[in-house]
C-alpha atoms as a PDB file:
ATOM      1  CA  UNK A   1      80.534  96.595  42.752  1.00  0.00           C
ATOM      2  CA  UNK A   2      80.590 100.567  43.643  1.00  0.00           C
ATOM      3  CA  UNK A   3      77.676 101.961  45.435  1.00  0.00           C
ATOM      4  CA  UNK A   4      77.322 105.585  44.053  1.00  0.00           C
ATOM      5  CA  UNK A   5      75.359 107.733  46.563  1.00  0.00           C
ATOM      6  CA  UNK A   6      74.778 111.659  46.756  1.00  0.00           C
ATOM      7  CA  UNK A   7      75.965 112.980  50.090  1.00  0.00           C
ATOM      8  CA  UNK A   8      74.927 116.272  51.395  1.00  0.00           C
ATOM      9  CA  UNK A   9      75.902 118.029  54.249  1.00  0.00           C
ATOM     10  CA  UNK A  10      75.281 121.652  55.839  1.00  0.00           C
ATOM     11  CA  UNK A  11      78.431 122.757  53.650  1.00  0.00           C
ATOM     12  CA  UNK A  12      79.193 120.843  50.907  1.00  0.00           C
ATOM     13  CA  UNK A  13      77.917 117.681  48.308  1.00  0.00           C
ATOM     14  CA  UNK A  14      79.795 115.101  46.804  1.00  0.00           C
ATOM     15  CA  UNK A  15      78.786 112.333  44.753  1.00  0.00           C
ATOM     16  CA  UNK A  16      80.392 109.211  45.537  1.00  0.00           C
ATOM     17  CA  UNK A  17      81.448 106.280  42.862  1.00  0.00           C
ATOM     18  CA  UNK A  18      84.408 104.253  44.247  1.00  0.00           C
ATOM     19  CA  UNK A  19      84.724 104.547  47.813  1.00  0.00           C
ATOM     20  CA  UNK A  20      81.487 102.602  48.693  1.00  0.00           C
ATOM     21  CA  UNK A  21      80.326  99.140  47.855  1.00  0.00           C
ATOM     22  CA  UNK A  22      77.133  97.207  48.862  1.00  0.00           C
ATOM     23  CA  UNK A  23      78.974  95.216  51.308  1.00  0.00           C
ATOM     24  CA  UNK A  24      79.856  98.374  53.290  1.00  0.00           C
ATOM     25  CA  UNK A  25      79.160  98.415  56.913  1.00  0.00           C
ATOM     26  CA  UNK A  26      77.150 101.517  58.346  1.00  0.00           C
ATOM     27  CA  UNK A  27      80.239 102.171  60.670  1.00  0.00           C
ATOM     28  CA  UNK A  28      82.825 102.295  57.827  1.00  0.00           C
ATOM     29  CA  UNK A  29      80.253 104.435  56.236  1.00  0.00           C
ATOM     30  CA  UNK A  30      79.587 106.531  59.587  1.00  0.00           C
ATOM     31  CA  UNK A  31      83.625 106.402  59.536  1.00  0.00           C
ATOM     32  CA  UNK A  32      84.024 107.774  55.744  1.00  0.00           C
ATOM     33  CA  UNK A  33      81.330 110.565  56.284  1.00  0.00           C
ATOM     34  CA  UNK A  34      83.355 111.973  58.959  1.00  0.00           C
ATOM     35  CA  UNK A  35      85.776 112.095  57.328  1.00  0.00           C
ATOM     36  CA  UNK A  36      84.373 113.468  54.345  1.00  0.00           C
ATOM     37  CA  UNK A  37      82.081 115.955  56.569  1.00  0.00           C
ATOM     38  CA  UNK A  38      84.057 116.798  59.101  1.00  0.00           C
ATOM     39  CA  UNK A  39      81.210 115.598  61.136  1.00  0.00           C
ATOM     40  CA  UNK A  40      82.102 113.234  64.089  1.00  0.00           C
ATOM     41  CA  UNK A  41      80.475 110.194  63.932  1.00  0.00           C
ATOM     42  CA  UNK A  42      78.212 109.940  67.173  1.00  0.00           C
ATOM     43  CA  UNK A  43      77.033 113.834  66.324  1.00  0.00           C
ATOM     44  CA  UNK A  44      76.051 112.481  62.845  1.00  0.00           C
ATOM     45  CA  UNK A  45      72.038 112.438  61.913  1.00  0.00           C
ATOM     46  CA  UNK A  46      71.953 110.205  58.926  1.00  0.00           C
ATOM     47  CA  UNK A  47      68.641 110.801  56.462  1.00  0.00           C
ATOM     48  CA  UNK A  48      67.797 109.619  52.749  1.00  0.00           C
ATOM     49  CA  UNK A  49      64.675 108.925  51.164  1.00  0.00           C
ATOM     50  CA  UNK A  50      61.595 110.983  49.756  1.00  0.00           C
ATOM     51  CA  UNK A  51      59.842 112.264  51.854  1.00  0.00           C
ATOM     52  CA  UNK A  52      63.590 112.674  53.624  1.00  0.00           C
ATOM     53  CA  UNK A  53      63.106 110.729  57.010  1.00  0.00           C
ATOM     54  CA  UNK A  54      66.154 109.542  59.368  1.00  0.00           C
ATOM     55  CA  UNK A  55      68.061 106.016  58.474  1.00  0.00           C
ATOM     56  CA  UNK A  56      67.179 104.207  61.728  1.00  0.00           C
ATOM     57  CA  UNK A  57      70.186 101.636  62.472  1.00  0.00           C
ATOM     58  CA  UNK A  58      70.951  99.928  65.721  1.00  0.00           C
ATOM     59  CA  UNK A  59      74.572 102.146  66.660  1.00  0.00           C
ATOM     60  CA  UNK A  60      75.075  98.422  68.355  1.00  0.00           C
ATOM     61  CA  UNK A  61      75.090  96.765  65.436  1.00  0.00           C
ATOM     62  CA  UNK A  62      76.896  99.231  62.917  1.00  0.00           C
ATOM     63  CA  UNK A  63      79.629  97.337  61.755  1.00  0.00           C
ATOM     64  CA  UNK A  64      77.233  94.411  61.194  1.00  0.00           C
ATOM     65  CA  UNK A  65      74.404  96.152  58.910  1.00  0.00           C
ATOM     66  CA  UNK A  66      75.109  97.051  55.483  1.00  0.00           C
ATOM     67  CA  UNK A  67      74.194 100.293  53.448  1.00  0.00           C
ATOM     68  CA  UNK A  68      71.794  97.733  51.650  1.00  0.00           C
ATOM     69  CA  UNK A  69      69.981  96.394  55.064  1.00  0.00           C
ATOM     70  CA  UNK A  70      69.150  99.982  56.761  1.00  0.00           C
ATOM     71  CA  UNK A  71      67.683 100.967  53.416  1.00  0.00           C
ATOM     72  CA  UNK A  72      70.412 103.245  51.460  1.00  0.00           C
ATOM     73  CA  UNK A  73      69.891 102.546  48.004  1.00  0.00           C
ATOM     74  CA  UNK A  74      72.154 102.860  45.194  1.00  0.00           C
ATOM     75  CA  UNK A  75      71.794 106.552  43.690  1.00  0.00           C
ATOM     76  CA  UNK A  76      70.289 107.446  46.601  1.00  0.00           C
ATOM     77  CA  UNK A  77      70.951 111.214  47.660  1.00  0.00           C
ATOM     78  CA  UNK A  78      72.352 110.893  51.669  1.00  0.00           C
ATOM     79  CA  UNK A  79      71.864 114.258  54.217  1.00  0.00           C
ATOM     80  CA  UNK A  80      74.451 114.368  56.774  1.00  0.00           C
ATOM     81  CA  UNK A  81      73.091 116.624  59.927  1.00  0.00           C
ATOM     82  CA  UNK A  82      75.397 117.500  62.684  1.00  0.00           C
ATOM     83  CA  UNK A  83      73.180 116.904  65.880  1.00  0.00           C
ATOM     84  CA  UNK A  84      73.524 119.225  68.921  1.00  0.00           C
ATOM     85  CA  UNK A  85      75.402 117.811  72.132  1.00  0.00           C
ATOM     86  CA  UNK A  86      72.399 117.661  74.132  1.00  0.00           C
ATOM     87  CA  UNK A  87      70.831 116.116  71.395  1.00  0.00           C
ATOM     88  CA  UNK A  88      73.700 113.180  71.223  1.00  0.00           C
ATOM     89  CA  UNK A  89      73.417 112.731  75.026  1.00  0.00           C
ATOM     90  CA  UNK A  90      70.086 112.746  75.792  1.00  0.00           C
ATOM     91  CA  UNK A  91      66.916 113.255  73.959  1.00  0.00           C
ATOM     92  CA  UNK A  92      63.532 112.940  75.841  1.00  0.00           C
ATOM     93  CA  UNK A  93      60.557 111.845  73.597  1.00  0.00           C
ATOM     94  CA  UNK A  94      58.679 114.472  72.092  1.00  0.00           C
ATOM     95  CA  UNK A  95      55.553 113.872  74.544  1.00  0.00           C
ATOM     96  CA  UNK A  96      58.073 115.587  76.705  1.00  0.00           C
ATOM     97  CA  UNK A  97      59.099 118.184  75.621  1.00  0.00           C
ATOM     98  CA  UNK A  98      57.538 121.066  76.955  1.00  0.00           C
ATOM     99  CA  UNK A  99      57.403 124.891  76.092  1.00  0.00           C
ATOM    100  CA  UNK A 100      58.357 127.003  79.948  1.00  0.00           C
ATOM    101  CA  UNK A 101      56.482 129.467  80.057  1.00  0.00           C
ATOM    102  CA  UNK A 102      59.927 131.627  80.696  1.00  0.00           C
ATOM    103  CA  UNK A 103      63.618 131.251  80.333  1.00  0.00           C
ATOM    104  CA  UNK A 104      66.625 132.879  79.775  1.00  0.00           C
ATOM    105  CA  UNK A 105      68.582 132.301  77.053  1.00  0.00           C
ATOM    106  CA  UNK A 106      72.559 132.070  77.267  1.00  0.00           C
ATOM    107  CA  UNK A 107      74.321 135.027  75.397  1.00  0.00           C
ATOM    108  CA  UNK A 108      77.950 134.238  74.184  1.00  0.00           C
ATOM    109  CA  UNK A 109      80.397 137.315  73.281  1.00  0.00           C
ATOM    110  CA  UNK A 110      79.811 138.118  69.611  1.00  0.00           C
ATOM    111  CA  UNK A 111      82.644 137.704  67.176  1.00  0.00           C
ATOM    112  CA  UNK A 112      85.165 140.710  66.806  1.00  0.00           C
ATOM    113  CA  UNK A 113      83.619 140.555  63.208  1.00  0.00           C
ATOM    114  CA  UNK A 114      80.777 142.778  62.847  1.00  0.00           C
ATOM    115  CA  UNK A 115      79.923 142.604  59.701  1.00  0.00           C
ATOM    116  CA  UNK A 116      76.212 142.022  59.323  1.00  0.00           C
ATOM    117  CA  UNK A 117      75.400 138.338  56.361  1.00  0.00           C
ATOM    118  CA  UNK A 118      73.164 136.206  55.359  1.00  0.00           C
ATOM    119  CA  UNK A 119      73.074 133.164  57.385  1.00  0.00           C
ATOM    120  CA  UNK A 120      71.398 129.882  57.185  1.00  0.00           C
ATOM    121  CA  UNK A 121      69.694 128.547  60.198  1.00  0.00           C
ATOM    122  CA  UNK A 122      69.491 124.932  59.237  1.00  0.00           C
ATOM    123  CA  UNK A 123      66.805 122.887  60.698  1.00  0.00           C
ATOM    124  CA  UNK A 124      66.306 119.161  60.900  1.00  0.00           C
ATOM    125  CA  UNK A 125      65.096 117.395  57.403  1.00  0.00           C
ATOM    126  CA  UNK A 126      61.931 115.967  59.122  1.00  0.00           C
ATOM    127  CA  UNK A 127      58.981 116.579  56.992  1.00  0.00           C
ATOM    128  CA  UNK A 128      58.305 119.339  59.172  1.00  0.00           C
ATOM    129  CA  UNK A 129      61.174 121.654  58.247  1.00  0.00           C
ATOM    130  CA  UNK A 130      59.071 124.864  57.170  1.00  0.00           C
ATOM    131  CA  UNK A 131      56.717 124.570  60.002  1.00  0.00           C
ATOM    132  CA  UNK A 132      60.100 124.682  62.370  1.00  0.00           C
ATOM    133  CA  UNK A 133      62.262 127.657  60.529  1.00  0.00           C
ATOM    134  CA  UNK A 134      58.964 129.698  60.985  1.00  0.00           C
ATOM    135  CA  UNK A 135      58.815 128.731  64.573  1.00  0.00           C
ATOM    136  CA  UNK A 136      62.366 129.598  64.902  1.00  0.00           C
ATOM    137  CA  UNK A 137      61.751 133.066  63.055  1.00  0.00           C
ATOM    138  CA  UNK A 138      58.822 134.166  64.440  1.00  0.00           C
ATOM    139  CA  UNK A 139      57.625 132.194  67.471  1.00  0.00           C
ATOM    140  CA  UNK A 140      57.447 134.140  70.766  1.00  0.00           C
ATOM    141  CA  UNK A 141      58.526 131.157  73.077  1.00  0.00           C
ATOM    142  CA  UNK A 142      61.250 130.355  70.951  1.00  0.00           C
ATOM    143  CA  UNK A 143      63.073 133.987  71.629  1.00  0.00           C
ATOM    144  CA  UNK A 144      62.334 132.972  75.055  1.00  0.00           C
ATOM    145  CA  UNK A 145      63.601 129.569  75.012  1.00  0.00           C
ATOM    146  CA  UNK A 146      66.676 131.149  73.111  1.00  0.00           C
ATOM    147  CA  UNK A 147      66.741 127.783  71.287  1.00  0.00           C
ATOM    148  CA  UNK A 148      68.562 127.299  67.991  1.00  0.00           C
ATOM    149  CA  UNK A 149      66.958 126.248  64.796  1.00  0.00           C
ATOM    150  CA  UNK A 150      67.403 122.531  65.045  1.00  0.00           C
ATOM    151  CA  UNK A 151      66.137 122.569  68.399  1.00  0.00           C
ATOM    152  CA  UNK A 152      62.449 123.981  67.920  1.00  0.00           C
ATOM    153  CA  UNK A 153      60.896 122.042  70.188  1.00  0.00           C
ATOM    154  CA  UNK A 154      58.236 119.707  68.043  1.00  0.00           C
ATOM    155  CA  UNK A 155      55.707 120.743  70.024  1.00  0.00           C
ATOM    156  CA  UNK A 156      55.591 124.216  68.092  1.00  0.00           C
ATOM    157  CA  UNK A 157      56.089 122.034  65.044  1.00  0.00           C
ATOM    158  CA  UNK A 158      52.565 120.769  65.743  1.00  0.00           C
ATOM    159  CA  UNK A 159      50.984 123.228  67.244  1.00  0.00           C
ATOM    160  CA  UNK A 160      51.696 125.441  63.361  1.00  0.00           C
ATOM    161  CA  UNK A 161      50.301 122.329  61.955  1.00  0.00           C
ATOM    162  CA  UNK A 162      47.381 122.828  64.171  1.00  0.00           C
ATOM    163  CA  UNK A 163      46.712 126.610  63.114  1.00  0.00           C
ATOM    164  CA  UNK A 164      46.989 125.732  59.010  1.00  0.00           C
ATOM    165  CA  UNK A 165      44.357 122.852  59.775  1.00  0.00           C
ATOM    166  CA  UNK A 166      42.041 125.293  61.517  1.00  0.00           C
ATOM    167  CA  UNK A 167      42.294 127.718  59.201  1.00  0.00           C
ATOM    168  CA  UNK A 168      41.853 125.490  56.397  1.00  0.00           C
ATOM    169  CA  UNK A 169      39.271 124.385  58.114  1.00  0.00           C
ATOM    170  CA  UNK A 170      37.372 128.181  58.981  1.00  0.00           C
ATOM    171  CA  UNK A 171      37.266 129.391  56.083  1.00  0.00           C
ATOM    172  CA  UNK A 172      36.444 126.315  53.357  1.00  0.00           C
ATOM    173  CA  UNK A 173      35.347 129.237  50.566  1.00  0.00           C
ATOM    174  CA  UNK A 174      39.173 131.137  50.363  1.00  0.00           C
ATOM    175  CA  UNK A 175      40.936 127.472  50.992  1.00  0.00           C
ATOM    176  CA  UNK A 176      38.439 125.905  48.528  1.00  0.00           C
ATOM    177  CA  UNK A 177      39.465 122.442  46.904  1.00  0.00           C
ATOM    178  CA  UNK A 178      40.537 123.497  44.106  1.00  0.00           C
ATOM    179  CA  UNK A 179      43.343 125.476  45.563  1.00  0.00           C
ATOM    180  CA  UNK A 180      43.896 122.865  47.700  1.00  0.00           C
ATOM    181  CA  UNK A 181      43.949 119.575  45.633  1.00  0.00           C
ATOM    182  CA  UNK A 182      41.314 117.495  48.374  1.00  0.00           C
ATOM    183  CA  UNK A 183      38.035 118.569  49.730  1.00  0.00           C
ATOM    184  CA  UNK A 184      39.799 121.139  52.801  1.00  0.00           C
ATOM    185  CA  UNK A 185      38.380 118.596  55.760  1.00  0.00           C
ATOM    186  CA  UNK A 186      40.570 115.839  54.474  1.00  0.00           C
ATOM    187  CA  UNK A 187      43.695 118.545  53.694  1.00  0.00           C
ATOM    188  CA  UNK A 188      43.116 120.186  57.736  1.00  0.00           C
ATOM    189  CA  UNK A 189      43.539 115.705  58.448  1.00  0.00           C
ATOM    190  CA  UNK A 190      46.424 115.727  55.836  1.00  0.00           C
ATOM    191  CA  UNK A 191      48.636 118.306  56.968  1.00  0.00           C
ATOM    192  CA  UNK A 192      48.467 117.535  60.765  1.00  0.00           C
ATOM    193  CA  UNK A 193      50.546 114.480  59.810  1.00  0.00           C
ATOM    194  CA  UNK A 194      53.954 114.400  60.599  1.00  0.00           C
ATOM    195  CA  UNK A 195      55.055 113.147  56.845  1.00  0.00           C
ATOM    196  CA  UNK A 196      53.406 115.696  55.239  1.00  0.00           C
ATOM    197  CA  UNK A 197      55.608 118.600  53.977  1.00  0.00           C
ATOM    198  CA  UNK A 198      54.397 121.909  53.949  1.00  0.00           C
ATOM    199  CA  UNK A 199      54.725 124.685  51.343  1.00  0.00           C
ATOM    200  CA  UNK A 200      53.415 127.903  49.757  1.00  0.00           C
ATOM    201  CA  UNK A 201      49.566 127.311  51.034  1.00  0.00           C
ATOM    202  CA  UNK A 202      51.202 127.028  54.466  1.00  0.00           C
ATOM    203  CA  UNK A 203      53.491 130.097  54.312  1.00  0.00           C
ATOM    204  CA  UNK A 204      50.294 132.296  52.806  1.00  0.00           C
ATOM    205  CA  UNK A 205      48.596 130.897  56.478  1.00  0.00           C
ATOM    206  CA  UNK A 206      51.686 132.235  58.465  1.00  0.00           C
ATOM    207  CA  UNK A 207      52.316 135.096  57.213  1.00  0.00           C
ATOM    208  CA  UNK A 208      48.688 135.926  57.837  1.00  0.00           C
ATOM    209  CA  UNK A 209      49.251 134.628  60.818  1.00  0.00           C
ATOM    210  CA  UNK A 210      51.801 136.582  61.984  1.00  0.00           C
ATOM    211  CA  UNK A 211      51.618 139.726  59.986  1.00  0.00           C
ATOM    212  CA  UNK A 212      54.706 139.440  58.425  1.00  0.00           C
ATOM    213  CA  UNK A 213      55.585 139.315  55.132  1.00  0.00           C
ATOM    214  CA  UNK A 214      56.938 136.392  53.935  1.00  0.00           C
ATOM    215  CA  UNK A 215      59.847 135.567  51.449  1.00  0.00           C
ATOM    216  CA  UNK A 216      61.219 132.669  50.162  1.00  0.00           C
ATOM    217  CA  UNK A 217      64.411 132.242  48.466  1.00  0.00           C
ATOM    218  CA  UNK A 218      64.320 129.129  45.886  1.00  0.00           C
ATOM    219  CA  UNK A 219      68.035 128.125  45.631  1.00  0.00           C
ATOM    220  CA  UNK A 220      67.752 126.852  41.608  1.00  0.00           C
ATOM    221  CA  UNK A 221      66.248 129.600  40.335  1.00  0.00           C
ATOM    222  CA  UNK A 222      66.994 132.206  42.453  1.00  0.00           C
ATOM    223  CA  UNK A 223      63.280 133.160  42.537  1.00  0.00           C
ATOM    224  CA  UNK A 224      61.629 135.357  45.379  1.00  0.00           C
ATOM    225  CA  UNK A 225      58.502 134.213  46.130  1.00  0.00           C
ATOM    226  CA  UNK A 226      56.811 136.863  48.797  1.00  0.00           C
ATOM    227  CA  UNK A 227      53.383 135.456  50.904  1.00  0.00           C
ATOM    228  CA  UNK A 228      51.418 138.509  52.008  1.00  0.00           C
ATOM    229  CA  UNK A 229      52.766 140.978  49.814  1.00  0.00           C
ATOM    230  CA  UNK A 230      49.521 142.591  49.088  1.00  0.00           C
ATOM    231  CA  UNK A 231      49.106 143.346  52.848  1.00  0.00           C
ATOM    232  CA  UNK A 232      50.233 146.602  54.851  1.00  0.00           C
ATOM    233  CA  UNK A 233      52.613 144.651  57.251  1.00  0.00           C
ATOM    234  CA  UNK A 234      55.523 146.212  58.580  1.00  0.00           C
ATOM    235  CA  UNK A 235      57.500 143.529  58.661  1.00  0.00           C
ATOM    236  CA  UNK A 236      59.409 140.574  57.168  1.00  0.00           C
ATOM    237  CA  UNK A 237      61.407 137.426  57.196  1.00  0.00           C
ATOM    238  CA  UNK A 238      63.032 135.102  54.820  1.00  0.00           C
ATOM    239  CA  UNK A 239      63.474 131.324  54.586  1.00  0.00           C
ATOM    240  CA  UNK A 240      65.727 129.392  52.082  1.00  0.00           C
ATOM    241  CA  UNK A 241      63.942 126.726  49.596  1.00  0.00           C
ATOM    242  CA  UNK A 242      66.401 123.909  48.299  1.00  0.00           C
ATOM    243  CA  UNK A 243      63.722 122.284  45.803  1.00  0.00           C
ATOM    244  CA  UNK A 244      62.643 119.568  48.893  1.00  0.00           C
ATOM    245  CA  UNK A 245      63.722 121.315  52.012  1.00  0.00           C
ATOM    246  CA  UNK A 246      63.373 124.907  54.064  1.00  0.00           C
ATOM    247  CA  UNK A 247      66.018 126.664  56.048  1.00  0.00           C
ATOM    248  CA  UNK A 248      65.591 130.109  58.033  1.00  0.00           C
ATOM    249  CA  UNK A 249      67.824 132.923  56.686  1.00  0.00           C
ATOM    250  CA  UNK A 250      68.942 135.568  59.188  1.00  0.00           C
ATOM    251  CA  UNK A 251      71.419 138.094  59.123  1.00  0.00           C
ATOM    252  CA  UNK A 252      74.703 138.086  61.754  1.00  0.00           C
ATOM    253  CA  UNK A 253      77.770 138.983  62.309  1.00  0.00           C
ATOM    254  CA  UNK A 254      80.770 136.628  61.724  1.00  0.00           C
ATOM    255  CA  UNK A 255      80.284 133.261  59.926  1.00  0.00           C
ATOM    256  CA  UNK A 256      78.513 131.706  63.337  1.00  0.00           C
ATOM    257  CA  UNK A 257      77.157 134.174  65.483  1.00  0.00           C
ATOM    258  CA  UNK A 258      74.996 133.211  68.451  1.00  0.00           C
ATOM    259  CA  UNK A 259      71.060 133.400  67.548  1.00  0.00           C
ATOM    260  CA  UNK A 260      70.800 136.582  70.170  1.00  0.00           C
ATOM    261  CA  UNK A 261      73.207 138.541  68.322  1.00  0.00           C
ATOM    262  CA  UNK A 262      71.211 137.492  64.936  1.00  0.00           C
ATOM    263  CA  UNK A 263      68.670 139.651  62.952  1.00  0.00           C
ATOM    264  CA  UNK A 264      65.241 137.421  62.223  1.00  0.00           C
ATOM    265  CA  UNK A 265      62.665 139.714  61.507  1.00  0.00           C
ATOM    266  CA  UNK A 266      63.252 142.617  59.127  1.00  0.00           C
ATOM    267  CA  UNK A 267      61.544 146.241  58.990  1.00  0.00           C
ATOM    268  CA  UNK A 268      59.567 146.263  55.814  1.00  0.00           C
ATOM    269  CA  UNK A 269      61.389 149.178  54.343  1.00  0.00           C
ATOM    270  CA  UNK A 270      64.584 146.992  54.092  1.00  0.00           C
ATOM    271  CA  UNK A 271      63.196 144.361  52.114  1.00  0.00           C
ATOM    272  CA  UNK A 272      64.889 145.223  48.921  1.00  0.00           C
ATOM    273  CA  UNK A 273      68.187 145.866  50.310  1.00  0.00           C
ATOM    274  CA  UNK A 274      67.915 142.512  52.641  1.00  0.00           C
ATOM    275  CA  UNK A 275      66.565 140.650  49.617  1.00  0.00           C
ATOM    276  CA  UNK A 276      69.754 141.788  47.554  1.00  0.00           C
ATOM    277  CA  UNK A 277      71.899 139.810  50.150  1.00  0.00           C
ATOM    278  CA  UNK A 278      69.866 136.508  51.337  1.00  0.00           C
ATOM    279  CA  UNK A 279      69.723 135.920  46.504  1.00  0.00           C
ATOM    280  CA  UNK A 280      73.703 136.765  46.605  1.00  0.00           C
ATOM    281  CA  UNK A 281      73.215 134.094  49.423  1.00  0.00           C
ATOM    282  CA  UNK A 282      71.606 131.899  47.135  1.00  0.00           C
ATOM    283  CA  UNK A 283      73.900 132.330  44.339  1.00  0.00           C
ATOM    284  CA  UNK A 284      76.416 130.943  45.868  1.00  0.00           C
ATOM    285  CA  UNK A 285      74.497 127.778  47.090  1.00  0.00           C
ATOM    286  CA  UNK A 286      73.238 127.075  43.750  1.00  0.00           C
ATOM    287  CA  UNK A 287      76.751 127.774  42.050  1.00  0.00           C
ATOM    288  CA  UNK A 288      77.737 124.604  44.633  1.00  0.00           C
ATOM    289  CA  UNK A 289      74.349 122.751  43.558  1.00  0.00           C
ATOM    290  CA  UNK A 290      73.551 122.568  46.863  1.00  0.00           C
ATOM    291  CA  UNK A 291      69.727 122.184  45.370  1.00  0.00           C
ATOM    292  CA  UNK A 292      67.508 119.463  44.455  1.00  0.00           C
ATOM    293  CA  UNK A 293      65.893 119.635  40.828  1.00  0.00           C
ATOM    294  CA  UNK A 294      62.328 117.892  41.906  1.00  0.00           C
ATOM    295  CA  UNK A 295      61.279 118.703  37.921  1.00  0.00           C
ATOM    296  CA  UNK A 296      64.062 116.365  36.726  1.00  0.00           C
ATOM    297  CA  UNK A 297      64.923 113.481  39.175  1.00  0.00           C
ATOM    298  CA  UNK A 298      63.955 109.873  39.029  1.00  0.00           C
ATOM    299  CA  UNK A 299      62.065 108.498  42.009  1.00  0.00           C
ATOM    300  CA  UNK A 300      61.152 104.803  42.810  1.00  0.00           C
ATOM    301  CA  UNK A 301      58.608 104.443  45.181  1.00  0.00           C
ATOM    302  CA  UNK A 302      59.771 102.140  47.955  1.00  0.00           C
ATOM    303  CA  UNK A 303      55.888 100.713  48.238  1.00  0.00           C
ATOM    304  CA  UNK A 304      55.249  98.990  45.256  1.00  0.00           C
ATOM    305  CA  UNK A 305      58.560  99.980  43.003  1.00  0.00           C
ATOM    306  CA  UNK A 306      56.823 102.080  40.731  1.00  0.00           C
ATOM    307  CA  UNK A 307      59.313 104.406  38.708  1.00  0.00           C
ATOM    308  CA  UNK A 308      57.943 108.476  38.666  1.00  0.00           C
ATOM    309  CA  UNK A 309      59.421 111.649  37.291  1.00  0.00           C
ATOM    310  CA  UNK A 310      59.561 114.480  39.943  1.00  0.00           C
ATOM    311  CA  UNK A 311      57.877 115.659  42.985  1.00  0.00           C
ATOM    312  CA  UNK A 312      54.970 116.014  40.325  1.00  0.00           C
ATOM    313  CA  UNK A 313      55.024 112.535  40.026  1.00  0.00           C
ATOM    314  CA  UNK A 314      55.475 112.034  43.429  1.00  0.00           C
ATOM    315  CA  UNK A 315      53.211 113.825  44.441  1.00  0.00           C
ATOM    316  CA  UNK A 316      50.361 112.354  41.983  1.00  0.00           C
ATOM    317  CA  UNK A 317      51.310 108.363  42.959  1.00  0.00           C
ATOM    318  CA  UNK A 318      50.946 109.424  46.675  1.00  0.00           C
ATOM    319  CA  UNK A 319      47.803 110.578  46.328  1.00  0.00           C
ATOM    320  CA  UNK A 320      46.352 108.050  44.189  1.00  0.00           C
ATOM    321  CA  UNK A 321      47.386 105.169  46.047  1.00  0.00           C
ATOM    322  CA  UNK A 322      48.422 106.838  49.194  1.00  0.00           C
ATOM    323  CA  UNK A 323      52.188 105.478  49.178  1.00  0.00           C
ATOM    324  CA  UNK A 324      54.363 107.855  50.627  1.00  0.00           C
ATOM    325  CA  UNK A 325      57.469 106.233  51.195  1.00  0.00           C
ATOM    326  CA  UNK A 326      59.725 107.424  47.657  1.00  0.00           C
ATOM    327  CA  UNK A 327      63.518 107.002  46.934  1.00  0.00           C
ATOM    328  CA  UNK A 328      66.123 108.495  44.236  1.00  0.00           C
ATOM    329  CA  UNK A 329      66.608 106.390  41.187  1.00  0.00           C
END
């Protein structure tokens, strides 16, 4: 019987009817998504689910597990990340990895192409995605580091956590529960989780934060939503919002420019003109429904199999019985 899943990766989506069945192995799967993708099989980051969290297989045992057993589901929608050679080699745990205090990042020759575009700066789909594209934005130490956007190390990750809970925390009469949805001791606990996304509370924080206007881009409607707009800062940066997930948007020249030669943080006086260019950006994303409609899809949750309508829904079930483990229908 065909297994129809959703496959997304950083440029393209297909849906998938007859080339998959339940019986498939995860290394004639790993095998088809390269050659689908593009994407060689031991760079490939494999993640599903809702909240999106990595498929965790044995690499061992690939050609033994099925889509089934590692917890792809029929209908499911599938990311595809390409992972970083360093990344493939050798990964330290995160208790690790360490912020230098200095270090000098590697400059490759720009592209004869000059031209100044949008660009997406595509982070991992971790549950912590908006915390690391405004790390990589606007982070000192990641300049320094000269890192790339899915390499933010996630010690920034959770040190932005960190600030949003404090905040929160400070100042209980702005972030009051009713903006909030939970009394704002248990949302400071809530959002230093790993699994817990953030979103326009968060970005309001930040851009406070770092006195920069704020802008993100929502891919299905095109919409421009701006944190900090009624503040005199100078300056401003834009992330990309594909209904469950954030990018970072820069501008660069050539289709992949190294980060040095890329433009993160804008003066405000360019914001309309830069604005113009990361929704033409958009446009074309959303004319390849590379977007997720959260009002619209069916989710199951994986706990007790309880069918729910949207992140809405989602969102309500998770915090009524505190199951946060979801999947497409």
């Amino acid at each position: 019987m065909a297994y129809s899943l959703r496959i997304q990766w950083p440029t393209g989506r297909k849906t998938v009817k007859d080339e998959l069945t339940a019986s498939t192995t995860m290394a004639d799967f790993q095998n088809f998504v390269a050659t689908l993708t593009g994407i060689a099989v031991g760079e490939q980051r494999i993640l599903a689910g809702y909240p999106v969290t990595t498929v965790n297989f044995d690499p061992a045992l690939a050609d033994k597990q099925t889509l089934h057993a590692v917890g792809l589901h029929r209908g499911e929608t599938v990311r595809i990340e390409k992972m970083a050679a360093s990344a493939v080699s050798s990964k330290p745990p995160s208790s690790q990895m360490t912020v230098p205090a200095t270090a000098t990042p590697t400059m490759a020759p720009p592209s004869s192409d000059t031209t100044e575009r949008p660009l997406r700066r595509v982070v991992p789909a971790d549950n912590s995605c908006l915390f690391r594209a405004i790390a990589y934005l606007l982070h000192p130490e990641v300049v320094v580091l000269g890192c790339s956007a899915d390499k933010v190390p996630d010690a920034l990750a959770t040190s932005l956590r960190t600030t949003v809970a404090n905040t929160v925390a400070a100042d209980p009469d702005t972030y009051s529960e009713a903006m909030l949805g939970k009394p704002p001791a248990d949302y400071a606990k809530w959002i230093q989780r790993s699994e817990s996304w953030g979103g326009g509370i968060e970005l309001a924080i930040f851009a406070h934060e770092y006195a920069t206007l704020l802008c993100a881009v929502d891919i299905q409607t095109l919409r421009v939503d701006c944190y900090g707009q009624d503040k005199d800062y100078s300056h401003c940066a834009f992330l990309i919002y594909d209904g469950i997930h954030y990018d970072a948007m820069v501008l660069g020249p050539g289709s992949n420019p190294p980060d040095a030669f890329c433009t993160r943080v804008f003066d405000r006086a360019a914001l309309d003109s830069v604005s113009v260019a990361m929704v033409a950006f958009a446009k074309e994303q959303q004319q390849q429904r590379l977007f997720t409609d959260t009002s619209g899809f069916e989710l199951r949750c994986l706990v007790c199999n309880k069918l729910l309508k949207g992140q809405t829904g989602a969102q309500a079930h998770a915090k009524e019985t505190g199951h946060m483990n979801f999947g497409e229908v």
